[in-house]
C-alpha atoms as a PDB file:
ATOM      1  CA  UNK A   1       1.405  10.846  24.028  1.00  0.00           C
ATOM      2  CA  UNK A   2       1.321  11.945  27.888  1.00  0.00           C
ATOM      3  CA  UNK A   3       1.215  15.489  27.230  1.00  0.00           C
ATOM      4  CA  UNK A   4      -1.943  15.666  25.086  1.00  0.00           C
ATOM      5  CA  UNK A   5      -5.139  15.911  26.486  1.00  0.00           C
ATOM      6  CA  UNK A   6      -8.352  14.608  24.627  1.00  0.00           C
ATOM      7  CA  UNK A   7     -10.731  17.340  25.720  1.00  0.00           C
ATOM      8  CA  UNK A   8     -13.625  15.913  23.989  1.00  0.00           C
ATOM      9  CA  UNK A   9     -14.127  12.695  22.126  1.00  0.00           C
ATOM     10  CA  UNK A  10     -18.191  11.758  20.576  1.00  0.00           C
ATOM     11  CA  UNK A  11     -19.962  10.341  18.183  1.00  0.00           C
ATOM     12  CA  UNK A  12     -22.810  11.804  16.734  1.00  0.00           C
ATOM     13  CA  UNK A  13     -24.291   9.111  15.078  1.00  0.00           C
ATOM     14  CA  UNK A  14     -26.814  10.994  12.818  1.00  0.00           C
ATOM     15  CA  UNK A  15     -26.347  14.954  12.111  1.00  0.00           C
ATOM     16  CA  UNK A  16     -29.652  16.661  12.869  1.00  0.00           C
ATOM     17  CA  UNK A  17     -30.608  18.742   9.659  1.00  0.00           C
ATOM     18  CA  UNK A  18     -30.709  21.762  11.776  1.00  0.00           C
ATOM     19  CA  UNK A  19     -26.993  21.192  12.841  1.00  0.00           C
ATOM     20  CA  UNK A  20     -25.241  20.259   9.365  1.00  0.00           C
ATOM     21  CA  UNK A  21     -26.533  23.345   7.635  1.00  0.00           C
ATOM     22  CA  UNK A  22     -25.147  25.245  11.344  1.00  0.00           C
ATOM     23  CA  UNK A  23     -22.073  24.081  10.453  1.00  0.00           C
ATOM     24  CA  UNK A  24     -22.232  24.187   6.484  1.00  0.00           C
ATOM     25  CA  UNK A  25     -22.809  27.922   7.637  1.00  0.00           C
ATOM     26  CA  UNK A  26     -19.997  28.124   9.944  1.00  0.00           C
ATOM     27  CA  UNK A  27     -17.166  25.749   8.452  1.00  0.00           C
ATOM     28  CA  UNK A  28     -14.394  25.681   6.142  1.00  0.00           C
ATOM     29  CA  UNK A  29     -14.002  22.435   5.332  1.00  0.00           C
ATOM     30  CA  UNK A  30     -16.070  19.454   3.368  1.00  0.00           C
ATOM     31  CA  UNK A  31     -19.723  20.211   4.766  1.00  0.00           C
ATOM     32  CA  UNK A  32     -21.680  17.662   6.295  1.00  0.00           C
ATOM     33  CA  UNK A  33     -25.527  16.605   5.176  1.00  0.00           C
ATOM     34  CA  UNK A  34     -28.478  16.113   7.342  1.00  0.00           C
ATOM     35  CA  UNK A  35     -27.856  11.867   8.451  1.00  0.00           C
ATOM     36  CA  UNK A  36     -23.958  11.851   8.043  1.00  0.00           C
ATOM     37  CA  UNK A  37     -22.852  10.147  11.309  1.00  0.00           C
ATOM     38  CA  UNK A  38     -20.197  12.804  12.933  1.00  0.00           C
ATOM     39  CA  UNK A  39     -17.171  13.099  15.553  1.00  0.00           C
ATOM     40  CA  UNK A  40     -15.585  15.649  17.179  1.00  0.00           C
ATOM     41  CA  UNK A  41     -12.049  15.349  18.862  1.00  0.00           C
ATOM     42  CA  UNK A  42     -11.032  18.092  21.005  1.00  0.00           C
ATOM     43  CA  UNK A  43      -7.257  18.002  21.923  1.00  0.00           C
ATOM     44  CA  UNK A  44      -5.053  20.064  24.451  1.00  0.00           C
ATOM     45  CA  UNK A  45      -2.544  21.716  23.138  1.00  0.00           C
ATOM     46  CA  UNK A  46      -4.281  22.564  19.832  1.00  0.00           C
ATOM     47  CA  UNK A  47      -1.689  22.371  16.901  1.00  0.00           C
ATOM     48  CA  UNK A  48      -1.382  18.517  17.931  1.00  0.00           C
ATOM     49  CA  UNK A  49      -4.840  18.785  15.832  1.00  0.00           C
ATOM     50  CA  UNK A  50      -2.912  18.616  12.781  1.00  0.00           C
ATOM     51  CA  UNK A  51      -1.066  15.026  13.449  1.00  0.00           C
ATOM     52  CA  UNK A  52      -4.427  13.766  14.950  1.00  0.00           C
ATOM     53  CA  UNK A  53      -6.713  14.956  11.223  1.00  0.00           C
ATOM     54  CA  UNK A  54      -3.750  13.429   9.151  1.00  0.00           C
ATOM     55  CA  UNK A  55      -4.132   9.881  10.822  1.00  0.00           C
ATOM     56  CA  UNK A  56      -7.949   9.803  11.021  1.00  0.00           C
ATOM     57  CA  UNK A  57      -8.146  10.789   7.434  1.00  0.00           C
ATOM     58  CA  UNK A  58      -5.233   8.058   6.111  1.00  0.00           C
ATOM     59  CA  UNK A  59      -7.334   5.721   8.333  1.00  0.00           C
ATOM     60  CA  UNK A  60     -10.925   6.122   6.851  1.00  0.00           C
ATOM     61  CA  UNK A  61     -12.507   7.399   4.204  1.00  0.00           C
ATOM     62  CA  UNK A  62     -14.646  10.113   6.358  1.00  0.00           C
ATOM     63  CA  UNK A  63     -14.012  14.173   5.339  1.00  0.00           C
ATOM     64  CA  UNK A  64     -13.305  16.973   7.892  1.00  0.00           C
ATOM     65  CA  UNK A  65     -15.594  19.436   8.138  1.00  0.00           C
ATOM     66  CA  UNK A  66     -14.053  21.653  10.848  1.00  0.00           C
ATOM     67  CA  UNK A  67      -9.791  22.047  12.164  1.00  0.00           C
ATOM     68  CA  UNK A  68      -9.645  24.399  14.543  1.00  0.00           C
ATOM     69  CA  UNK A  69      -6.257  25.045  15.928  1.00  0.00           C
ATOM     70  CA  UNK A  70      -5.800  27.644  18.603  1.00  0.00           C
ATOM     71  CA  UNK A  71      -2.803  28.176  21.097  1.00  0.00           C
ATOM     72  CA  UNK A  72      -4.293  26.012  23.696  1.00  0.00           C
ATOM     73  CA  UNK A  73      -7.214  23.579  22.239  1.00  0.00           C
ATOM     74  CA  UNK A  74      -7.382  22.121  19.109  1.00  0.00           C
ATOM     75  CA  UNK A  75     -11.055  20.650  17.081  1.00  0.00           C
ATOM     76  CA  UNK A  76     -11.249  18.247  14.251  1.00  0.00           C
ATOM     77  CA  UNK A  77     -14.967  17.255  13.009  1.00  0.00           C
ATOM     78  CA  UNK A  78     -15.255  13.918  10.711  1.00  0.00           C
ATOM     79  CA  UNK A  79     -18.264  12.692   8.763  1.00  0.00           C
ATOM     80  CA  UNK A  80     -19.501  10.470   6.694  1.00  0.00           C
ATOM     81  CA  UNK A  81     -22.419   8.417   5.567  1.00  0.00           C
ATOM     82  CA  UNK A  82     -21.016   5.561   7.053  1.00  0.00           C
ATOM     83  CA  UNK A  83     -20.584   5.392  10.546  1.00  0.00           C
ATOM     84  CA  UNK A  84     -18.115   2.850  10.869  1.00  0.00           C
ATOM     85  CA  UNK A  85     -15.741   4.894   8.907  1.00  0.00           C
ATOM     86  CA  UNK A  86     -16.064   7.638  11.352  1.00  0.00           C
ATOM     87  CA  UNK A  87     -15.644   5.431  13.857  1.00  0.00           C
ATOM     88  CA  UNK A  88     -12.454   4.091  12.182  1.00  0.00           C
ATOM     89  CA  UNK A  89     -10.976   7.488  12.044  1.00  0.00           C
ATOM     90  CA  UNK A  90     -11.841   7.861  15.796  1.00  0.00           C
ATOM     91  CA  UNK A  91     -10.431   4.697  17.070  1.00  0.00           C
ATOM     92  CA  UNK A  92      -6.936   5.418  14.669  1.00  0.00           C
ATOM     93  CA  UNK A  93      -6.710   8.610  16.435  1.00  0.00           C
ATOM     94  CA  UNK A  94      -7.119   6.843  20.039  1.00  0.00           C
ATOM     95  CA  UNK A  95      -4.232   4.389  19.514  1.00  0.00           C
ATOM     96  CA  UNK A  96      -2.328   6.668  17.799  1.00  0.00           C
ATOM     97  CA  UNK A  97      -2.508   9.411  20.736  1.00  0.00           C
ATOM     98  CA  UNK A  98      -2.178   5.883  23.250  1.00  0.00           C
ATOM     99  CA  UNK A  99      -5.222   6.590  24.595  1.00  0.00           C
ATOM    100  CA  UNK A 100      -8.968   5.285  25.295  1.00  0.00           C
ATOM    101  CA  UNK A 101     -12.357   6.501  25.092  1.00  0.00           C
ATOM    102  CA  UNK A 102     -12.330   6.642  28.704  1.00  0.00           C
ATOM    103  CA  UNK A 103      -9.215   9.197  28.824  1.00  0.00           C
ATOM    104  CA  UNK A 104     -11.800  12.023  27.067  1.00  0.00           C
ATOM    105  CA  UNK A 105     -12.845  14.662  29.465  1.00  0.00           C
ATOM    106  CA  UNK A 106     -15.961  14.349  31.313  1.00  0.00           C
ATOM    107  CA  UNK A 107     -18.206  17.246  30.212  1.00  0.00           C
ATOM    108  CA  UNK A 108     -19.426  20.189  32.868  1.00  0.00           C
ATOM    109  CA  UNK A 109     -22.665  22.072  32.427  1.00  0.00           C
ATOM    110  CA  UNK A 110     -20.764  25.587  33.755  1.00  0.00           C
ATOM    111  CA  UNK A 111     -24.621  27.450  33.396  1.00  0.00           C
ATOM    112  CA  UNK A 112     -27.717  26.284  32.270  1.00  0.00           C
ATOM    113  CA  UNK A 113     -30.674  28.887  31.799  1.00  0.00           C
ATOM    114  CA  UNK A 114     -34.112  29.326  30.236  1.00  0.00           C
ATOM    115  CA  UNK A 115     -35.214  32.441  29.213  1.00  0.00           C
ATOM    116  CA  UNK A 116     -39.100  33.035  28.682  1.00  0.00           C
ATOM    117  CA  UNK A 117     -40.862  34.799  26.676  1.00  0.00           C
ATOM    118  CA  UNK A 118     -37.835  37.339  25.289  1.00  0.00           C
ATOM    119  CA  UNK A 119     -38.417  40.242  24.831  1.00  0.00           C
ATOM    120  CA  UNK A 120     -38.334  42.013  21.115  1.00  0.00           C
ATOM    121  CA  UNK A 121     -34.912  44.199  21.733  1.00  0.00           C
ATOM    122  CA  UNK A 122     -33.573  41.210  23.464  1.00  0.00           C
ATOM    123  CA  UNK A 123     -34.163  39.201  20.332  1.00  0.00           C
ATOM    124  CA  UNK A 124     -33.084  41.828  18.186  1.00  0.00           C
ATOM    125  CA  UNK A 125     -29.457  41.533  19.504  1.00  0.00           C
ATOM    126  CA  UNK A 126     -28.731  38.027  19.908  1.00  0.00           C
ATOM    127  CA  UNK A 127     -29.589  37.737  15.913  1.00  0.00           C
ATOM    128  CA  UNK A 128     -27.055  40.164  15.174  1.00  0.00           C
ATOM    129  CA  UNK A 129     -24.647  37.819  16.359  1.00  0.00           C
ATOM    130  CA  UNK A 130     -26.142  34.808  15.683  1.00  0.00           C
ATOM    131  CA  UNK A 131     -25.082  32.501  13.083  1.00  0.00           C
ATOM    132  CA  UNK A 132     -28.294  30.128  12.776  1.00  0.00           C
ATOM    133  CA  UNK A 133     -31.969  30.822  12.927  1.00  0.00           C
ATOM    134  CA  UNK A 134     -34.261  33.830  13.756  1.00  0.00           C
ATOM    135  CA  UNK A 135     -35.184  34.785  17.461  1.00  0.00           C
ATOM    136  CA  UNK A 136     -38.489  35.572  17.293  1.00  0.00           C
ATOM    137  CA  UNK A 137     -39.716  37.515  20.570  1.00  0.00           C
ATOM    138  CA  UNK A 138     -42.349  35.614  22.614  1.00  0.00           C
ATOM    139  CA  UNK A 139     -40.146  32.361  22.310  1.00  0.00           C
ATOM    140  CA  UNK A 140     -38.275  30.999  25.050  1.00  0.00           C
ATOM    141  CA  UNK A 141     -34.616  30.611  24.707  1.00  0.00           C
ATOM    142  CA  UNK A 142     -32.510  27.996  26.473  1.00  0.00           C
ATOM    143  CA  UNK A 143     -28.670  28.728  26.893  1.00  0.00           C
ATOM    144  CA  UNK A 144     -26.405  26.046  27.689  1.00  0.00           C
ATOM    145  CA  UNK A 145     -22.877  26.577  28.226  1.00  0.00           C
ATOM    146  CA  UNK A 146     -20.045  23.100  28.407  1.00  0.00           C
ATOM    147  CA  UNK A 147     -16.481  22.733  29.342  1.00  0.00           C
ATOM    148  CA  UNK A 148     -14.641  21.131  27.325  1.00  0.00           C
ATOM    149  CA  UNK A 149     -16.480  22.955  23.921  1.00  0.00           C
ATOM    150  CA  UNK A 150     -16.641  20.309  21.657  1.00  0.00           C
ATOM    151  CA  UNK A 151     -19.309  18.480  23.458  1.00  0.00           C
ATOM    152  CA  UNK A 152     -21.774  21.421  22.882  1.00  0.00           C
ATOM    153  CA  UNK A 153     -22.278  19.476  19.197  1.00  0.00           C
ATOM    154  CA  UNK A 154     -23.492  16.209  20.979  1.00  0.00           C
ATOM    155  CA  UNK A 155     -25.707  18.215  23.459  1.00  0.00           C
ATOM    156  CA  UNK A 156     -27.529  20.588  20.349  1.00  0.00           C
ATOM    157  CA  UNK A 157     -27.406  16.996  18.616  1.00  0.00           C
ATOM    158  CA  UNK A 158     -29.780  15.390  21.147  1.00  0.00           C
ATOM    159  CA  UNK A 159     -31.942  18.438  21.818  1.00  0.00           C
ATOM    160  CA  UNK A 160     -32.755  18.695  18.147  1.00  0.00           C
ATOM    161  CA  UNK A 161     -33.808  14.918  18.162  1.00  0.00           C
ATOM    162  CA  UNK A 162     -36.362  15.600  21.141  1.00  0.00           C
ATOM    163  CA  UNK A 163     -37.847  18.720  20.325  1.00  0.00           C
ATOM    164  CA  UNK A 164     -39.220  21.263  17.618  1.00  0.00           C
ATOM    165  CA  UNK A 165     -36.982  23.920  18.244  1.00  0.00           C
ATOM    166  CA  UNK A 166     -34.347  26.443  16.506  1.00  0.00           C
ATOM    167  CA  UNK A 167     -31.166  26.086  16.689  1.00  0.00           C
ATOM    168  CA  UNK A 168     -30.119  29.830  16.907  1.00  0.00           C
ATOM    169  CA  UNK A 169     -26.065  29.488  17.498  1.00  0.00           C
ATOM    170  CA  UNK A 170     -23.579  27.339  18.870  1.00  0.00           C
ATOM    171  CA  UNK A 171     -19.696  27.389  20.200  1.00  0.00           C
ATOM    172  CA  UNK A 172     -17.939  24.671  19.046  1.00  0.00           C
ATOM    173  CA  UNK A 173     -14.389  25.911  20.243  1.00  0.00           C
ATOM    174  CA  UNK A 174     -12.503  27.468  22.325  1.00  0.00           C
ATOM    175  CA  UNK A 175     -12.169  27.334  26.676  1.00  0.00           C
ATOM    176  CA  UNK A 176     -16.397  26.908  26.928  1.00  0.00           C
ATOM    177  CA  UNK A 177     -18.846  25.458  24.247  1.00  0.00           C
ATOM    178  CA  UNK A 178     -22.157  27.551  24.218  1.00  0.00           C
ATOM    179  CA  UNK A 179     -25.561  26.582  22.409  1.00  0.00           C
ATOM    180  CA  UNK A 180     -28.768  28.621  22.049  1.00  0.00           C
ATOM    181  CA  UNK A 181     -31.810  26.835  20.707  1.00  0.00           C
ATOM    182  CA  UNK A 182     -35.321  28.718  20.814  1.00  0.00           C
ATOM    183  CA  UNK A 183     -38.880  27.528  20.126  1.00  0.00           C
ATOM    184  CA  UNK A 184     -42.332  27.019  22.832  1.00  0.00           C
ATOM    185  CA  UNK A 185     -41.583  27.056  26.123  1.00  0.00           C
ATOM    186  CA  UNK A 186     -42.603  22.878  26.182  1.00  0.00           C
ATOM    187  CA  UNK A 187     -40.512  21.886  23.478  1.00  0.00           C
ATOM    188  CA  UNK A 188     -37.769  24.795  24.629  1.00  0.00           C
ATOM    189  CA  UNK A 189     -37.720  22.602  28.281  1.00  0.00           C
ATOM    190  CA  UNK A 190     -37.974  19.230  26.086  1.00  0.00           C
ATOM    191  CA  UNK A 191     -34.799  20.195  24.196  1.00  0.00           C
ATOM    192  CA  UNK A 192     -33.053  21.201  27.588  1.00  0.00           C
ATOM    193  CA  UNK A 193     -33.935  18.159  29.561  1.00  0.00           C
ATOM    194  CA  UNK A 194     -32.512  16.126  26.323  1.00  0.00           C
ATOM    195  CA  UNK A 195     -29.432  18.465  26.149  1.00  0.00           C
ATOM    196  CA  UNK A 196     -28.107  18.005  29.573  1.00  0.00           C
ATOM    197  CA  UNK A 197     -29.124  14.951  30.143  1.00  0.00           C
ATOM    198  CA  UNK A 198     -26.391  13.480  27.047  1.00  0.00           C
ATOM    199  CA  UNK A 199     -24.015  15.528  28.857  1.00  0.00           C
ATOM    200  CA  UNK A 200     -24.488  14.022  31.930  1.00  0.00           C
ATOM    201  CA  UNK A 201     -24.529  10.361  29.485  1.00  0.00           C
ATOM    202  CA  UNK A 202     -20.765  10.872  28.715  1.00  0.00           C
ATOM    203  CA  UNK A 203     -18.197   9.156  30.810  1.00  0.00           C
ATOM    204  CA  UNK A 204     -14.443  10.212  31.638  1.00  0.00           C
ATOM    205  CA  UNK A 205     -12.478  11.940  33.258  1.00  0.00           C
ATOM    206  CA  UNK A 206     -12.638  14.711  35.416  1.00  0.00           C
ATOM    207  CA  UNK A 207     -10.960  17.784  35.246  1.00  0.00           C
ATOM    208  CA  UNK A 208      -7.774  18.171  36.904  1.00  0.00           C
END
């Protein structure tokens, strides 16, 4: 399929605790557990989303957790406790679309910012518009922002591994992916370091 663009393609092999209950909070679907091995598959145009969940769910046993279908991207999450049936469902999308791993988009870091020591009002907004942990004021907060979206999942992913910090929201959709983690300002520059560096870890293409 020429016309469809895979936006973002990764495997997540095991779902930080922080991130499943993120997106048992945010989801629809059939919620992930801390350990599931996850991927995301981010497709231009979006409603192709639907052909690409139906043949990586006859192909596998892994459950979606997230279908996202807008106008111009779509998003379909897998997991499972098994990562070779996520990995089944990813490879029966591939070669069903005609493409490989290598056709994904390479992911851009479009800003990249540490704020220190926020201040209380500051903190006081983002959580009224946050869909994951407390900002506390005094913590640093680091603000990542992706293009294509999807990969922003990978990225919080890998910080979380690296460093004791709190995921406070994330963008899994849309034109940019945005994550904001928060915690002390060494673990909040352990968790960036970690975060852009698996972006920079993911081949493909660039954008056109």
């Amino acid at each position: 399929m020429a016309d469809v663009t895979l936006r973002t393609y990764v495997f997540l092999d095991s779902l930080q605790p922080q991130l499943a209950a993120f997106i048992g909070t945010t989801a629809r679907g059939f919620l992930p557990v801390a350990g599931d091995a996850s991927m995301f598959i981010e497709t231009a145009p979006g409603l192709i989303i639907n052909r690409v969940t139906d043949v990586a769910l006859k192909a596998t046993q892994a459950t979606p957790a997230i279908m996202v279908v807008e106008r111009a991207f779509g998003l379909l999450e897998i997991h499972h406790r098994d990562k070779g049936q996520v990995m089944i469902g990813g490879q029966a999308v591939l070669t069903h679309l005609g493409l490989g791993e290598g056709d994904r988009t390479k992911p851009r870091v479009v800003s990249d910012q540490v704020i220190r020591a926020v201040e209380p009002y500051h903190a006081q907004v983002i959580n009224k518009i946050r869909y994951g942990d407390m900002l506390i004021s005094g913590e640093s907060l680091f603000i990542l922002e992706s293009e294509p979206a999807g990969y922003i999942a990978f990225a919080a992913n890998q910080a979380l591994k690296a460093a004791r910090v709190k995921l406070i929201d994330a963008s899994l959709f849309g034109a940019f992916g945005r994550l904001y983690l928060s915690g002390p300002e060494a673990q909040i520059d352990a968790a960036r370091d970690a975060a852009t560096r698996a972006l920079g870890s993911v081949t493909g293409q660039d954008r056109a």
